[in-house]
PDB file of N, CA and C in Angstrom:
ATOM      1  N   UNK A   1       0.841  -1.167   0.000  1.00  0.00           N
ATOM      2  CA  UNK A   1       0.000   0.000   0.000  1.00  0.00           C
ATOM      3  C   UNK A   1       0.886   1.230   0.000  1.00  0.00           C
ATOM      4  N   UNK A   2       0.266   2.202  -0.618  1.00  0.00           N
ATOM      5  CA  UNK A   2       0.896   3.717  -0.512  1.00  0.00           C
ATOM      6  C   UNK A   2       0.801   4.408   0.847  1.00  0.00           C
ATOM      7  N   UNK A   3       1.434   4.549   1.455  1.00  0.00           N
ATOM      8  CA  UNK A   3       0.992   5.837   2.882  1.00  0.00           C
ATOM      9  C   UNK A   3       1.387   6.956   2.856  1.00  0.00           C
ATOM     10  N   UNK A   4       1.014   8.214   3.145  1.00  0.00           N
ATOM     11  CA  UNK A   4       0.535   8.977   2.663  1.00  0.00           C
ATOM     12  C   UNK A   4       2.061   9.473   3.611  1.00  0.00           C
ATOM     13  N   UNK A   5       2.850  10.358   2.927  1.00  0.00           N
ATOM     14  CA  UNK A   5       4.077  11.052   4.024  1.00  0.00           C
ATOM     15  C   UNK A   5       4.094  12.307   4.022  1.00  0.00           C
ATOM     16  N   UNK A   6       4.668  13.122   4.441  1.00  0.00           N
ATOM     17  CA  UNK A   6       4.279  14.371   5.060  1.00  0.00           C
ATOM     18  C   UNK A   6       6.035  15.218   3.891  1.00  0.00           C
ATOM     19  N   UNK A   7       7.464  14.286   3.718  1.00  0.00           N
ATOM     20  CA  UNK A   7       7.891  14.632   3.196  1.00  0.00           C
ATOM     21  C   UNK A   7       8.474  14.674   1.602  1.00  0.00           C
ATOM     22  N   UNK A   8       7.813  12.896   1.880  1.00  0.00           N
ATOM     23  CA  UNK A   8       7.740  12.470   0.237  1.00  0.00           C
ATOM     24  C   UNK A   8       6.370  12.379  -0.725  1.00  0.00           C
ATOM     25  N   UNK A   9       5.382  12.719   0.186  1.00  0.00           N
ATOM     26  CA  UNK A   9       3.943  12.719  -0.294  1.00  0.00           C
ATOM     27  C   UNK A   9       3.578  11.271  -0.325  1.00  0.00           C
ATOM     28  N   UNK A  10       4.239  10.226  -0.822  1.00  0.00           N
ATOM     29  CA  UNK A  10       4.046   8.728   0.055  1.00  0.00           C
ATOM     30  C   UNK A  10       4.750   7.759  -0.311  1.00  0.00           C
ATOM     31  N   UNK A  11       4.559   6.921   0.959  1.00  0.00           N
ATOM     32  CA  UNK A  11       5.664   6.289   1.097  1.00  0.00           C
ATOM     33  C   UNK A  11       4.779   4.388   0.521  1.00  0.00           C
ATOM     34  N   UNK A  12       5.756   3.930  -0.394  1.00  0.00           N
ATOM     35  CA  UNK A  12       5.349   2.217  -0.304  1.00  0.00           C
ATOM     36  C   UNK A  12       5.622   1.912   1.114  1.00  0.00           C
ATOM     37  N   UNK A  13       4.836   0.576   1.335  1.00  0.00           N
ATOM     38  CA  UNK A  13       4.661  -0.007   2.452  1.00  0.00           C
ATOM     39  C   UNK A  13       4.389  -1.260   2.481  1.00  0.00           C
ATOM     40  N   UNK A  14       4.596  -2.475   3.015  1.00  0.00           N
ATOM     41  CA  UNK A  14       4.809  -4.009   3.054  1.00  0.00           C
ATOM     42  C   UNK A  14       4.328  -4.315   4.450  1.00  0.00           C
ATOM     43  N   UNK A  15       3.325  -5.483   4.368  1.00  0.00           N
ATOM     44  CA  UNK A  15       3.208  -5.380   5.924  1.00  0.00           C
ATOM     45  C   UNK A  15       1.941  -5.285   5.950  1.00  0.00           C
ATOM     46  N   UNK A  16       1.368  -5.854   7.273  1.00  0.00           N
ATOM     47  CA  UNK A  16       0.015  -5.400   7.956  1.00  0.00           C
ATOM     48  C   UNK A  16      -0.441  -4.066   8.466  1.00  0.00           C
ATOM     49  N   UNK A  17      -1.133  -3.314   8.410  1.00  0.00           N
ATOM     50  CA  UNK A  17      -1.684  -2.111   9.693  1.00  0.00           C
ATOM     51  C   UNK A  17      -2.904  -2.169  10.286  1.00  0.00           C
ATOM     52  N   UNK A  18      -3.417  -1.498  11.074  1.00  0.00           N
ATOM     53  CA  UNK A  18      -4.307  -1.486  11.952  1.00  0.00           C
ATOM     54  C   UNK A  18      -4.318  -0.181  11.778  1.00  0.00           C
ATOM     55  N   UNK A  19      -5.834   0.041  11.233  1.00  0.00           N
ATOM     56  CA  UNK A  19      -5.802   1.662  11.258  1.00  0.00           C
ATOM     57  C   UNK A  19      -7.553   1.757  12.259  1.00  0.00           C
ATOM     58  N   UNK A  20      -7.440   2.568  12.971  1.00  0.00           N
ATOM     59  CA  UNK A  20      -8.758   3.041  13.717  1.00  0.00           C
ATOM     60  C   UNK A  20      -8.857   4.308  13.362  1.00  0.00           C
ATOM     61  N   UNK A  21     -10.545   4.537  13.487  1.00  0.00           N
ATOM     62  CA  UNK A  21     -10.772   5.793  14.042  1.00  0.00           C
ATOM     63  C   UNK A  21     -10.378   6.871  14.907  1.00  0.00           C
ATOM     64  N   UNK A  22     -10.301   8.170  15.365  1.00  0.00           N
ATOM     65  CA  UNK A  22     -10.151   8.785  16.726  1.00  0.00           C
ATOM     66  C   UNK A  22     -10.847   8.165  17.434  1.00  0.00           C
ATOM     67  N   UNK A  23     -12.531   8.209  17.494  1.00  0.00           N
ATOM     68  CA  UNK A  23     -12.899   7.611  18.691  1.00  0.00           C
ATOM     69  C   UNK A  23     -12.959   6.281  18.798  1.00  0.00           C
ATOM     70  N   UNK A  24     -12.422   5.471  18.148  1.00  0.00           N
ATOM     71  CA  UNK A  24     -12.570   3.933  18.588  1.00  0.00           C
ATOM     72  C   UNK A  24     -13.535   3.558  17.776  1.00  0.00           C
ATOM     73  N   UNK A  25     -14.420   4.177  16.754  1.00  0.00           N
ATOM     74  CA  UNK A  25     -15.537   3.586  16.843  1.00  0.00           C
ATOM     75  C   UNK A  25     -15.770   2.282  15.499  1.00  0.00           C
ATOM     76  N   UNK A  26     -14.787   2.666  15.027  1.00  0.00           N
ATOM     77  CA  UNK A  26     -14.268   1.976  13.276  1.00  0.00           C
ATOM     78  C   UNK A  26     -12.914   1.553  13.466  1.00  0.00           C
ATOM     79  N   UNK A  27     -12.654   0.677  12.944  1.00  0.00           N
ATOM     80  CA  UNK A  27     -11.224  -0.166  12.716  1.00  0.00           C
ATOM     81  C   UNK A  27     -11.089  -0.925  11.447  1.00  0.00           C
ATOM     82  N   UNK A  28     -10.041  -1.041  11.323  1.00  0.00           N
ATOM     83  CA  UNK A  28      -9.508  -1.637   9.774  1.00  0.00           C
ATOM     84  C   UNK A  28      -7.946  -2.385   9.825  1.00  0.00           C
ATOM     85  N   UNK A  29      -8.073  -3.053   8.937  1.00  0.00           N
ATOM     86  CA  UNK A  29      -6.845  -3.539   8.836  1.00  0.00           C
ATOM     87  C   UNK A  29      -6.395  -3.765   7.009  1.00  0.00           C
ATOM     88  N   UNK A  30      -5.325  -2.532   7.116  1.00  0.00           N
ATOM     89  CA  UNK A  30      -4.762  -2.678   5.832  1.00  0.00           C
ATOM     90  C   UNK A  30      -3.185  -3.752   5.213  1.00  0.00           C
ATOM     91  N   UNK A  31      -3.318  -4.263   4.300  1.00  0.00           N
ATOM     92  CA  UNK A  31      -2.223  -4.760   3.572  1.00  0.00           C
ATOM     93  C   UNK A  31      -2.186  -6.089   3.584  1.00  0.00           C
ATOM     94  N   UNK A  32      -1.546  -7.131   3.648  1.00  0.00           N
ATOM     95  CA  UNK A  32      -1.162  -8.738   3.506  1.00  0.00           C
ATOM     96  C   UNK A  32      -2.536  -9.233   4.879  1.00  0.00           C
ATOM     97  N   UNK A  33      -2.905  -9.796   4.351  1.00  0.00           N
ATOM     98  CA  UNK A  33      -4.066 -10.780   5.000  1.00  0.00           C
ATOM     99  C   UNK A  33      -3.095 -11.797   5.738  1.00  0.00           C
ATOM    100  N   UNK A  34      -3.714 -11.660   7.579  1.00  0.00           N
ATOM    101  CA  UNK A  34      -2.916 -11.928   8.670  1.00  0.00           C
ATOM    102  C   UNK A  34      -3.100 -13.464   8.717  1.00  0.00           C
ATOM    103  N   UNK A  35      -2.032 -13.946   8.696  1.00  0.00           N
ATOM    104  CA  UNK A  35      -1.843 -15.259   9.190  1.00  0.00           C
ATOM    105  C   UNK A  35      -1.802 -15.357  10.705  1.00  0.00           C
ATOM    106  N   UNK A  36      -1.455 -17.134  11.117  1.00  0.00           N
ATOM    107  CA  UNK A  36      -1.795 -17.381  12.033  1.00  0.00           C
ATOM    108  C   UNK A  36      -0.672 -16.806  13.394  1.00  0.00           C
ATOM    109  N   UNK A  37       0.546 -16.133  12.359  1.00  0.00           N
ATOM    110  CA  UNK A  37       1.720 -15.606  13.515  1.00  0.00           C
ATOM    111  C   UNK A  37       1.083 -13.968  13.978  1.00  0.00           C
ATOM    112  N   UNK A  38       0.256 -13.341  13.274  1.00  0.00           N
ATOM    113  CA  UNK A  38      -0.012 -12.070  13.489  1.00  0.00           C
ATOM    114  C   UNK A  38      -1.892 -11.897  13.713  1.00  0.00           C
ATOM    115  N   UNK A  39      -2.309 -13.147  13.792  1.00  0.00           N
ATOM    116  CA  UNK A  39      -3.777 -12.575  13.940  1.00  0.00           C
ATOM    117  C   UNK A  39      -3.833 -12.435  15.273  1.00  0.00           C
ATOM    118  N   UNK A  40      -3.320 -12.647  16.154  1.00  0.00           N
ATOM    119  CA  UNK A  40      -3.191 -12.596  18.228  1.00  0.00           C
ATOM    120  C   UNK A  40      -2.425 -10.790  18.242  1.00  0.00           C
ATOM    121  N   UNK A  41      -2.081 -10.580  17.787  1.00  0.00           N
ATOM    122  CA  UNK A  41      -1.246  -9.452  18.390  1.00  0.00           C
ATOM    123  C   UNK A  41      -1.714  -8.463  17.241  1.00  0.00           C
ATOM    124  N   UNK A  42      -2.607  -8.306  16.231  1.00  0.00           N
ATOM    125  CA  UNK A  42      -3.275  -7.548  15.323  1.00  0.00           C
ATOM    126  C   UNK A  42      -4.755  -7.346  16.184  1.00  0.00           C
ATOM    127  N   UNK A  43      -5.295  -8.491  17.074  1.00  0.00           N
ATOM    128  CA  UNK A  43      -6.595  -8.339  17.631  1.00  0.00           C
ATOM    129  C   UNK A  43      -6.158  -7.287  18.683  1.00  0.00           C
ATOM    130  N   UNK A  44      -5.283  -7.818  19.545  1.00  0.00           N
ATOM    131  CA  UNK A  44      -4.933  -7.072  20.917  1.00  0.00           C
ATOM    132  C   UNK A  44      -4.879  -5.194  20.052  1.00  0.00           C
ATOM    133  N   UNK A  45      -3.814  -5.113  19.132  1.00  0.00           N
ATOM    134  CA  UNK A  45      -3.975  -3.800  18.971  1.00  0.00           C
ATOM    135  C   UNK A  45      -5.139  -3.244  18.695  1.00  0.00           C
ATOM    136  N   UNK A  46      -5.785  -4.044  17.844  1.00  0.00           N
ATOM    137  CA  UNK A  46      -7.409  -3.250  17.636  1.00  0.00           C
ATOM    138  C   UNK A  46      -8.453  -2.817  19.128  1.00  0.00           C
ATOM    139  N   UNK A  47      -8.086  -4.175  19.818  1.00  0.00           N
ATOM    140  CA  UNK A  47      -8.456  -4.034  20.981  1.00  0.00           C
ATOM    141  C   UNK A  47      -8.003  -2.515  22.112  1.00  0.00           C
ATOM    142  N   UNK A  48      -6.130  -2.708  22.234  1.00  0.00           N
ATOM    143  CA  UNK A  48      -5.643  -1.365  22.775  1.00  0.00           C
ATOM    144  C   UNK A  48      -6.357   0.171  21.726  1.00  0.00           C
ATOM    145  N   UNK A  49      -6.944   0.168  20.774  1.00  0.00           N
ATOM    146  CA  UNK A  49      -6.722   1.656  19.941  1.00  0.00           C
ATOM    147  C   UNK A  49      -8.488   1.907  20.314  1.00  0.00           C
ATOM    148  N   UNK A  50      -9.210   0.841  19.971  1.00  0.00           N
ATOM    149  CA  UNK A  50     -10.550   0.717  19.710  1.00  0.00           C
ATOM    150  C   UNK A  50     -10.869   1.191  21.369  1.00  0.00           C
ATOM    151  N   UNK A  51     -10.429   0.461  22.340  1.00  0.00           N
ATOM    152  CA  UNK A  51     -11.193   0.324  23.599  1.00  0.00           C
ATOM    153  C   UNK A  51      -9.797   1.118  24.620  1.00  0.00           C
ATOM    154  N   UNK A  52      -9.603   2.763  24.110  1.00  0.00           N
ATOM    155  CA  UNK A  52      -8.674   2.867  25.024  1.00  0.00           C
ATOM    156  C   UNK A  52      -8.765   2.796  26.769  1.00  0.00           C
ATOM    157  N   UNK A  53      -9.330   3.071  27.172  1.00  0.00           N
ATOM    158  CA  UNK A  53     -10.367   3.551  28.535  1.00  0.00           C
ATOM    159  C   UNK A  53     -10.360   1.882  28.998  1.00  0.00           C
ATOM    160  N   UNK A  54     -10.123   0.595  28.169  1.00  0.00           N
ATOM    161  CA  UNK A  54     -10.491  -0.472  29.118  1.00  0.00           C
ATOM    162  C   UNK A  54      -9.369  -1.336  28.874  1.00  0.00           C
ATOM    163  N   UNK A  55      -7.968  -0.936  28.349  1.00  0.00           N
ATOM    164  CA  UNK A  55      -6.491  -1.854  28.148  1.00  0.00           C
ATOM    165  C   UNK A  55      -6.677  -1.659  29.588  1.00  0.00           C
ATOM    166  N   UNK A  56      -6.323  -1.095  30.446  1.00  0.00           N
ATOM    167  CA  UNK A  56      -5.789  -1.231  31.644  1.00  0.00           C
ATOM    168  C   UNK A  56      -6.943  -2.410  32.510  1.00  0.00           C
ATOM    169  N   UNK A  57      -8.296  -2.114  32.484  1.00  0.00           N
ATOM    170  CA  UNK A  57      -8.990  -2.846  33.124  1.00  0.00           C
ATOM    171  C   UNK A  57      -8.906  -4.449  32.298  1.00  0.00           C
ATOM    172  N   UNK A  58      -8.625  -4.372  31.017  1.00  0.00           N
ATOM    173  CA  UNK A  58      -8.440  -5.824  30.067  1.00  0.00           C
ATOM    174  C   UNK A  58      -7.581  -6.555  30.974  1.00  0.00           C
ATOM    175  N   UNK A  59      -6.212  -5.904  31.439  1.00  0.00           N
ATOM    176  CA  UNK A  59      -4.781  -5.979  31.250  1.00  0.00           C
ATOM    177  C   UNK A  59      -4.890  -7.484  31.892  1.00  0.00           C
ATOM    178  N   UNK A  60      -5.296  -7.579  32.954  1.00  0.00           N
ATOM    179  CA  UNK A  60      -5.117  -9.053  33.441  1.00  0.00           C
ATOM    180  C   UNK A  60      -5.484 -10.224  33.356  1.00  0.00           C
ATOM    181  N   UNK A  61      -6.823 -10.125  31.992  1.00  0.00           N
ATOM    182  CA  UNK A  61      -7.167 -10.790  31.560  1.00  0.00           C
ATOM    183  C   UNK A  61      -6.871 -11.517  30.365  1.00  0.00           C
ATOM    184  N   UNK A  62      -6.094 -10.408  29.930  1.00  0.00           N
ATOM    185  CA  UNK A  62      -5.033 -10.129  28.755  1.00  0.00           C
ATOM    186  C   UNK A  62      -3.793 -11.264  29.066  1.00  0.00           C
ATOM    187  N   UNK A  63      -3.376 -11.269  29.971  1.00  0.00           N
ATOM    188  CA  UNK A  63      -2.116 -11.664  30.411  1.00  0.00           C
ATOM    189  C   UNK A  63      -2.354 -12.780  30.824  1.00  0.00           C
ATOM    190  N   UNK A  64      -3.937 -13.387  31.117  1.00  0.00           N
ATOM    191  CA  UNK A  64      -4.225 -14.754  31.616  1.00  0.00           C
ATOM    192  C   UNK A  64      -3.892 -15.555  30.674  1.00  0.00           C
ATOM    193  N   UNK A  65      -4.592 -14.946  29.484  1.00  0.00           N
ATOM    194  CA  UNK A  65      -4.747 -15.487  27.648  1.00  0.00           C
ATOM    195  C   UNK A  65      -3.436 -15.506  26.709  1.00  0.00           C
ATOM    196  N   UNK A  66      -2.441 -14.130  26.998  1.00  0.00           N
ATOM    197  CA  UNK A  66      -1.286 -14.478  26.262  1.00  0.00           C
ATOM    198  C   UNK A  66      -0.251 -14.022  27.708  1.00  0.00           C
ATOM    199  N   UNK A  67       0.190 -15.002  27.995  1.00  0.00           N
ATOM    200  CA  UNK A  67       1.290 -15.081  29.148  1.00  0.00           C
ATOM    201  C   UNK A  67       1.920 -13.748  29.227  1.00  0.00           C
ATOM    202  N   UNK A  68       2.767 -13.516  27.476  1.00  0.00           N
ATOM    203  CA  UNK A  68       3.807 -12.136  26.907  1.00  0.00           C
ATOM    204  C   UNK A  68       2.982 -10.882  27.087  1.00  0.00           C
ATOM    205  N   UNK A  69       2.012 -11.065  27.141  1.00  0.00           N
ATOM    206  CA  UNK A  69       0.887  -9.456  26.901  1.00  0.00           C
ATOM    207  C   UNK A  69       1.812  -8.223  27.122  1.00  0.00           C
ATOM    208  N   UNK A  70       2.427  -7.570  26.645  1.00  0.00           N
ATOM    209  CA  UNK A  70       2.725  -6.433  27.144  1.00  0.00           C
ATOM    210  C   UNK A  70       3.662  -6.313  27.472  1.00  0.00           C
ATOM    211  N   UNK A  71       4.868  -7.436  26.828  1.00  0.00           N
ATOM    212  CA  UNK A  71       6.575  -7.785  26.829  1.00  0.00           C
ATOM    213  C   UNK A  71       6.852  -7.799  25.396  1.00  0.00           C
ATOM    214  N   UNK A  72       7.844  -7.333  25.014  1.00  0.00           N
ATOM    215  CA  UNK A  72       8.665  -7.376  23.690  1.00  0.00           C
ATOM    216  C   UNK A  72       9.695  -8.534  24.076  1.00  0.00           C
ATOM    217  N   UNK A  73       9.162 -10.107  23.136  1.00  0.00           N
ATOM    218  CA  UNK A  73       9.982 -10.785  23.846  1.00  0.00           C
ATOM    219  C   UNK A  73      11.333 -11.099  22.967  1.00  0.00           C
ATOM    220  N   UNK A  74      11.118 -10.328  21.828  1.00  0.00           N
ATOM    221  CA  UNK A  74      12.485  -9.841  21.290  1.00  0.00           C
ATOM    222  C   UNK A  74      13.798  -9.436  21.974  1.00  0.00           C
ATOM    223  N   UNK A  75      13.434  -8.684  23.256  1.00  0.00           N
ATOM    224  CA  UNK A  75      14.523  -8.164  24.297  1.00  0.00           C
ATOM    225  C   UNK A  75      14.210  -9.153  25.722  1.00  0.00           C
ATOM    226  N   UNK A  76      13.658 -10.253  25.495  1.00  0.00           N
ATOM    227  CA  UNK A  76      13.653 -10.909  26.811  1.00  0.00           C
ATOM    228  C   UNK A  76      13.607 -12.228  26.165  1.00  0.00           C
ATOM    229  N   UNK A  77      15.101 -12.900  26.526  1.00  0.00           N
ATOM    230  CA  UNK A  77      15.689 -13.695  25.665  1.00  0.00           C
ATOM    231  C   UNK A  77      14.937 -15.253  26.737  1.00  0.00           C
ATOM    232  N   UNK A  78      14.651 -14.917  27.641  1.00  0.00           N
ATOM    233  CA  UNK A  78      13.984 -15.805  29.020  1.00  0.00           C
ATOM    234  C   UNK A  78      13.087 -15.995  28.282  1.00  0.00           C
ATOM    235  N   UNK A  79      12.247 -14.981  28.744  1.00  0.00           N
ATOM    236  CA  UNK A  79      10.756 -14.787  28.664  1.00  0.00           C
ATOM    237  C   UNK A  79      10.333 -15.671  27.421  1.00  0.00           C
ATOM    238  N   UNK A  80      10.852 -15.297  26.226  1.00  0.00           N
ATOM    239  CA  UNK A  80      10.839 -15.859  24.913  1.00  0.00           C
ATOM    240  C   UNK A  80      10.736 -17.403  24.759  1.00  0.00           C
ATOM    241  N   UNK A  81      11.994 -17.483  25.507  1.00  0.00           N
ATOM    242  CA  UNK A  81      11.950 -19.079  25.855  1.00  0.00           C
ATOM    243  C   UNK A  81      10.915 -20.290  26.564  1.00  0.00           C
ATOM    244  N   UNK A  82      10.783 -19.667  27.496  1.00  0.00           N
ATOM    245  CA  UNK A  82       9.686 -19.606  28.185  1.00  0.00           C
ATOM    246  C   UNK A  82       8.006 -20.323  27.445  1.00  0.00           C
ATOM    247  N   UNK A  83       8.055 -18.738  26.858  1.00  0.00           N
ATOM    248  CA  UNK A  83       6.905 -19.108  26.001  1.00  0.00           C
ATOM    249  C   UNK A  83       6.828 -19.960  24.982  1.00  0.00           C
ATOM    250  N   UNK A  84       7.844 -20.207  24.134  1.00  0.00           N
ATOM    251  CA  UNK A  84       7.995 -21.389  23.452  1.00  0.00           C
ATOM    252  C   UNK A  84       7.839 -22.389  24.282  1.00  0.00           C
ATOM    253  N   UNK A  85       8.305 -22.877  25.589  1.00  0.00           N
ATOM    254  CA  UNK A  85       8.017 -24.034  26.121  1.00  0.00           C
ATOM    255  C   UNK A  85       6.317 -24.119  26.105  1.00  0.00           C
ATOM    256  N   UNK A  86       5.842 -23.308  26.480  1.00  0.00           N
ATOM    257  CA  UNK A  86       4.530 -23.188  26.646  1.00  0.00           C
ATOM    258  C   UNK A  86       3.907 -23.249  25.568  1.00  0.00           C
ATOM    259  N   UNK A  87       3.982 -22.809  24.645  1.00  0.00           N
ATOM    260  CA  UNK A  87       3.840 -23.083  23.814  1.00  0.00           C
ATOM    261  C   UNK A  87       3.469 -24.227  22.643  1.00  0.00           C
ATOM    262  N   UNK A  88       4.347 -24.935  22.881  1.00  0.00           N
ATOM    263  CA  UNK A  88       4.889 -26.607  22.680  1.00  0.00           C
ATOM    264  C   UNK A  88       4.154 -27.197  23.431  1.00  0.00           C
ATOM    265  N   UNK A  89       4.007 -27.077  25.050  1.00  0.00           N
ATOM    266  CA  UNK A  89       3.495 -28.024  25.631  1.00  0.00           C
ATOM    267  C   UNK A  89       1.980 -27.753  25.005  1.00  0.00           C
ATOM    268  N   UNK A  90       1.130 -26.686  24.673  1.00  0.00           N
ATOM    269  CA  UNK A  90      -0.201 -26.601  24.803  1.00  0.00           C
ATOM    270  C   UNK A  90      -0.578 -27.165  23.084  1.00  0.00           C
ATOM    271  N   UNK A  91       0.628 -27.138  22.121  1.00  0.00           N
ATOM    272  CA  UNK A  91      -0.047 -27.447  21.184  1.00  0.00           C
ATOM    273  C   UNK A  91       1.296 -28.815  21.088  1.00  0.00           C
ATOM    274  N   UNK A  92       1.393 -29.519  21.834  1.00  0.00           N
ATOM    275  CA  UNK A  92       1.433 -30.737  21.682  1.00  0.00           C
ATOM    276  C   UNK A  92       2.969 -31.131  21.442  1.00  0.00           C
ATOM    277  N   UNK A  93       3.542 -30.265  20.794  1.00  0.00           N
ATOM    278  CA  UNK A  93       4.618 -30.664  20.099  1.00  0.00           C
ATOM    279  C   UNK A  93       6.202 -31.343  21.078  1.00  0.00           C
ATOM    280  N   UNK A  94       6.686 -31.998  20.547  1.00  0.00           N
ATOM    281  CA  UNK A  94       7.856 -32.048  21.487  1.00  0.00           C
ATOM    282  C   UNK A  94       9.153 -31.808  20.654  1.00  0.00           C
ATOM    283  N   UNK A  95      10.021 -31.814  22.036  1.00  0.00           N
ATOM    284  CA  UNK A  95      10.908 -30.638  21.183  1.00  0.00           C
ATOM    285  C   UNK A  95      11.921 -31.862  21.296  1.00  0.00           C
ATOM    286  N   UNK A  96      12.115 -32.974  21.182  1.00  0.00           N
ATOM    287  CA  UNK A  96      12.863 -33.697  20.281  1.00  0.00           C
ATOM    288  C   UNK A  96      12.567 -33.851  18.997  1.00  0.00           C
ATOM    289  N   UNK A  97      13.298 -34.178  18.358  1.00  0.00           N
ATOM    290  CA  UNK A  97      13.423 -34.758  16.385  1.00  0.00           C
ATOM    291  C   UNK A  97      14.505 -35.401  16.331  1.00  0.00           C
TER     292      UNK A  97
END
């Protein structure tokens, strides 16, 4: 998709977005149709933009459902790990081959 830039007039773009309304009241999602690695963390954002006033009251319910909620586990080399175990165990897999 084209996005619209402020210095080049617009910019190509690759990739998913999540575009909302100001007030929450409309949401969208532009570009590559989300697979199964990005449809969990494409909902949550619609969720954080759409329902600002209730992330915080979500938050722990949030965190029941995805362990990471609200960790970049890119910089938490544990945490990451972690969740892969969990991961594995809930969908079965074992981590021999």
């Amino acid at each position: 998709m084209i996005k619209p830039d402020a210095k080049k007039g617009g910019v190509l773009q690759f990739g998913t977005e999540v575009i909302a309304s100001k007030d929450g009241s409309m949401s969208g999602l532009l570009g590559a149709s989300p697979g199964a690695s990005t449809a969990a963390p494409i909902m949550i954002n619609v969720l954080e933009r759409c329902f600002p006033g209730k992330a915080e009251q979500w938050g722990p319910k949030l965190e029941e459902i995805v362990p990471s909620y609200g960790m970049k586990l890119s910089d938490r080399p544990r945490e990451a790990k972690a969740s892969q175990k969990r991961t594995a165990k809930v969908l079965g897999l074992s981590a021999k081959r």
